[in-house]
Protein backbone atom coordinates (compact mmCIF):
# COMPACT_ATOMS: atom_id res chain seq x y z
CA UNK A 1 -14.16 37.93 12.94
CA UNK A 2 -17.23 35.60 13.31
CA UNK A 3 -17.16 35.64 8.94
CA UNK A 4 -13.88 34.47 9.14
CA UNK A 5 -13.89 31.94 11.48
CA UNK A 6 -17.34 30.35 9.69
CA UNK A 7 -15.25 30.73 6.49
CA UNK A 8 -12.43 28.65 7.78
CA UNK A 9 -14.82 26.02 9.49
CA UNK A 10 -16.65 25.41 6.46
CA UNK A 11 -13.15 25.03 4.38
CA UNK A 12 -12.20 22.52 6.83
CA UNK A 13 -15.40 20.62 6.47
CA UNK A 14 -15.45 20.79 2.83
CA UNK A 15 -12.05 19.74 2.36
CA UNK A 16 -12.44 16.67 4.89
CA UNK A 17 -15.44 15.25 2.34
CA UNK A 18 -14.17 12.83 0.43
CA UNK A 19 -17.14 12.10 -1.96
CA UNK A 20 -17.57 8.28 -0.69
CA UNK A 21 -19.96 8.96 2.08
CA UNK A 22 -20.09 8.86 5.81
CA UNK A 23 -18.03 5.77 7.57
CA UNK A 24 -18.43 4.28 10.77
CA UNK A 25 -16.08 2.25 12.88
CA UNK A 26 -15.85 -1.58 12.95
CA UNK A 27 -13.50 -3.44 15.07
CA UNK A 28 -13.37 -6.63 16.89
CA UNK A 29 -11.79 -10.19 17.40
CA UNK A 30 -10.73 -13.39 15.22
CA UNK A 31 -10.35 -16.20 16.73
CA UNK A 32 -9.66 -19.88 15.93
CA UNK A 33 -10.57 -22.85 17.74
CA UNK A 34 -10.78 -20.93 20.61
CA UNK A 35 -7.43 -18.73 20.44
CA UNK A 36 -7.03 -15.12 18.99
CA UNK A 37 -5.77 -14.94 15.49
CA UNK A 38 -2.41 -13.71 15.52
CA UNK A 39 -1.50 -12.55 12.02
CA UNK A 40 -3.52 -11.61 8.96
CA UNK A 41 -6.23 -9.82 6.94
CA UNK A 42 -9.81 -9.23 7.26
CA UNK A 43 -12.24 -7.74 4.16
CA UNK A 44 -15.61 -6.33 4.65
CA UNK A 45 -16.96 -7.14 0.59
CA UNK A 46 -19.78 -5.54 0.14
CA UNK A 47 -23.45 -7.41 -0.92
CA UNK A 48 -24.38 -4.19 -2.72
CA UNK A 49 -22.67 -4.42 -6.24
CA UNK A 50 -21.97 -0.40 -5.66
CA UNK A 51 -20.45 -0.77 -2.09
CA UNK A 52 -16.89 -0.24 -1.21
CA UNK A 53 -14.63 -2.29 0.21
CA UNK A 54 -13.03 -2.09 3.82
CA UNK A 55 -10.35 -4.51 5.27
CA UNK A 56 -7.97 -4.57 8.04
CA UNK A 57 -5.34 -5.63 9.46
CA UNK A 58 -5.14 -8.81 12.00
CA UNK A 59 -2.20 -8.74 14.82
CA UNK A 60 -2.98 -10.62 18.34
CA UNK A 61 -7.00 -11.28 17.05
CA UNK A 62 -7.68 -7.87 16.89
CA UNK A 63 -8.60 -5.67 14.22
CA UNK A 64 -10.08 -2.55 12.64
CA UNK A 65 -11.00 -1.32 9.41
CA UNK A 66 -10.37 0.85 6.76
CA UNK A 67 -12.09 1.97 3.72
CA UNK A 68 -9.87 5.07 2.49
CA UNK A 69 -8.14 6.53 5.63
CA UNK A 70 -6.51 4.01 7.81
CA UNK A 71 -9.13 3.36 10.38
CA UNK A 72 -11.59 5.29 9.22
CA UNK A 73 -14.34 2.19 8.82
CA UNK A 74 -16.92 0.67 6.90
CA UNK A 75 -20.01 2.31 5.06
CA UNK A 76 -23.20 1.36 6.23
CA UNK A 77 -24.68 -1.82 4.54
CA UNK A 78 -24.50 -5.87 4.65
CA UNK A 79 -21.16 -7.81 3.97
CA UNK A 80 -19.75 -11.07 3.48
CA UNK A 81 -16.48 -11.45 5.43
CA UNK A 82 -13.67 -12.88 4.52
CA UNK A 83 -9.72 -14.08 6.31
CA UNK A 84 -6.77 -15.19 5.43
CA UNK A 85 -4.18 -16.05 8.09
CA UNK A 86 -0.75 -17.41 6.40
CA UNK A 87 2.19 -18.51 7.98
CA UNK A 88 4.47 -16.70 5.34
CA UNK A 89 8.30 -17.59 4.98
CA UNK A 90 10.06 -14.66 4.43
CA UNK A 91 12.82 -16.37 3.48
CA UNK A 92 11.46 -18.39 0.34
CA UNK A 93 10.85 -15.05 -0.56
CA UNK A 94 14.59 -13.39 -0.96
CA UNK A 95 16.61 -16.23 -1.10
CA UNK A 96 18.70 -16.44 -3.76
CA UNK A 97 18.93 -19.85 -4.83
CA UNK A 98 14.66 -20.31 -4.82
CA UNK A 99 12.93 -20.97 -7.38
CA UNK A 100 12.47 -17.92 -9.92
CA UNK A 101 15.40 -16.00 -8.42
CA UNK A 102 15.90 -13.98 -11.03
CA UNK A 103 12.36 -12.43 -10.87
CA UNK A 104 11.58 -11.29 -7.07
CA UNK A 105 7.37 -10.91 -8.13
CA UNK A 106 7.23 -14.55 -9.33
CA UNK A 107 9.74 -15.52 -5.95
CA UNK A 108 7.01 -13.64 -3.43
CA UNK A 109 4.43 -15.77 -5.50
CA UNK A 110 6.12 -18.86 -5.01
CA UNK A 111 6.63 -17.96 -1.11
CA UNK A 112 2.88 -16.97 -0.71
CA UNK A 113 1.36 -20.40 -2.96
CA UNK A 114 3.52 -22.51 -0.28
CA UNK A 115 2.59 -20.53 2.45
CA UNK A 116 0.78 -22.39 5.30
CA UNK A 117 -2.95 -21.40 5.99
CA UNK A 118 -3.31 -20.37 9.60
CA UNK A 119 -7.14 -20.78 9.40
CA UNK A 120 -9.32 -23.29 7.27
CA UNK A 121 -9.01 -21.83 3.64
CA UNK A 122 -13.15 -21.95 3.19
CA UNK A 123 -12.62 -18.82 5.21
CA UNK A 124 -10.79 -17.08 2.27
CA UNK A 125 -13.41 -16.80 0.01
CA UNK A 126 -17.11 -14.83 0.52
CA UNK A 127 -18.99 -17.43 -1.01
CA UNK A 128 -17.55 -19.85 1.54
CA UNK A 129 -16.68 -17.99 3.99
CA UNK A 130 -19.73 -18.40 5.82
CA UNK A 131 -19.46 -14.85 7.94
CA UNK A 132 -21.58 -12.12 7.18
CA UNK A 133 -21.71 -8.30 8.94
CA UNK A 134 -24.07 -5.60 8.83
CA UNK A 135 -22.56 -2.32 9.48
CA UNK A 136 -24.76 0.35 10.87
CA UNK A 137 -24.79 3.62 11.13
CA UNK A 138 -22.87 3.70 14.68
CA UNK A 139 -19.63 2.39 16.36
CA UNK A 140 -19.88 -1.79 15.48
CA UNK A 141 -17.98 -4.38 17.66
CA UNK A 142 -17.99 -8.34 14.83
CA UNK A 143 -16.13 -10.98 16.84
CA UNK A 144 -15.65 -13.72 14.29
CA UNK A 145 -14.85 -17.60 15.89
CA UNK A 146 -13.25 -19.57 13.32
CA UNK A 147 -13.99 -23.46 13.08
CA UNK A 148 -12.73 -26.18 11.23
């Protein structure tokens, strides 16, 4: 009996590695000018040319991160941050009479290039984004406070 139930904790084990390494959870806030962040995405872009990439999700200023399993973190290393916050009209997107009707991937386009940025758009890009994290090898808490 004690064989067997080694066997199946190993299988479980093994099957739970997924080859990428050991991730650890990141969370925190967005805010801008002071107020939470309601909407938008956060990514985690790795420094180390052989990293992986983690982002999240943004609702109410909070978020967490994922790498392969939804909430399952970051790996450990540095990072340059990046957000985008859009106020995106849904209705640009499927309205008929828009511009590029007749192809919906060039109508979403359209919807998203008009969009208005929640946040300054400096903050879109990891070059000038400005924010930086270093995930370690533990639970990690970045609060990020947006400025113009």
């Amino acid at each position: 009996m004690l064989v067997s139930l080694t066997s199946g904790l190993l299988m479980v084990l093994g099957c739970s590695d997924d080859g990428l390494g050991k991730r650890f959870a990141v969370s925190g806030t967005v805010n801008y000018q002071g107020k939470p962040v309601d909407q938008g995405t956060i990514t985690f872009e790795p420094v180390d040319p052989k990293g992986r990439v983690a982002a999240g999700t943004i609702a109410g200023g909070r978020y967490s991160l994922t790498t392969l399993q939804p909430d399952d973190g970051a790996l450990p290393g540095k990072y340059r941050v990046t957000i985008v916050s859009k106020d995106f009209d849904a209705a640009l997107a499927s309205d008929p009479h828009a511009k590029n009707a007749e192809d919906p991937q060039k109508q979403a386009h359209f919807a998203n290039k008009v969009a208005k940025s929640l946040v300054p758009s400096k903050y879109q890009l990891g070059d000038t984004s400005g924010l930086t994290a270093e995930v370690q090898a533990k639970s990690n808490t970045f609060n990020f406070d947006l400025k113009d």
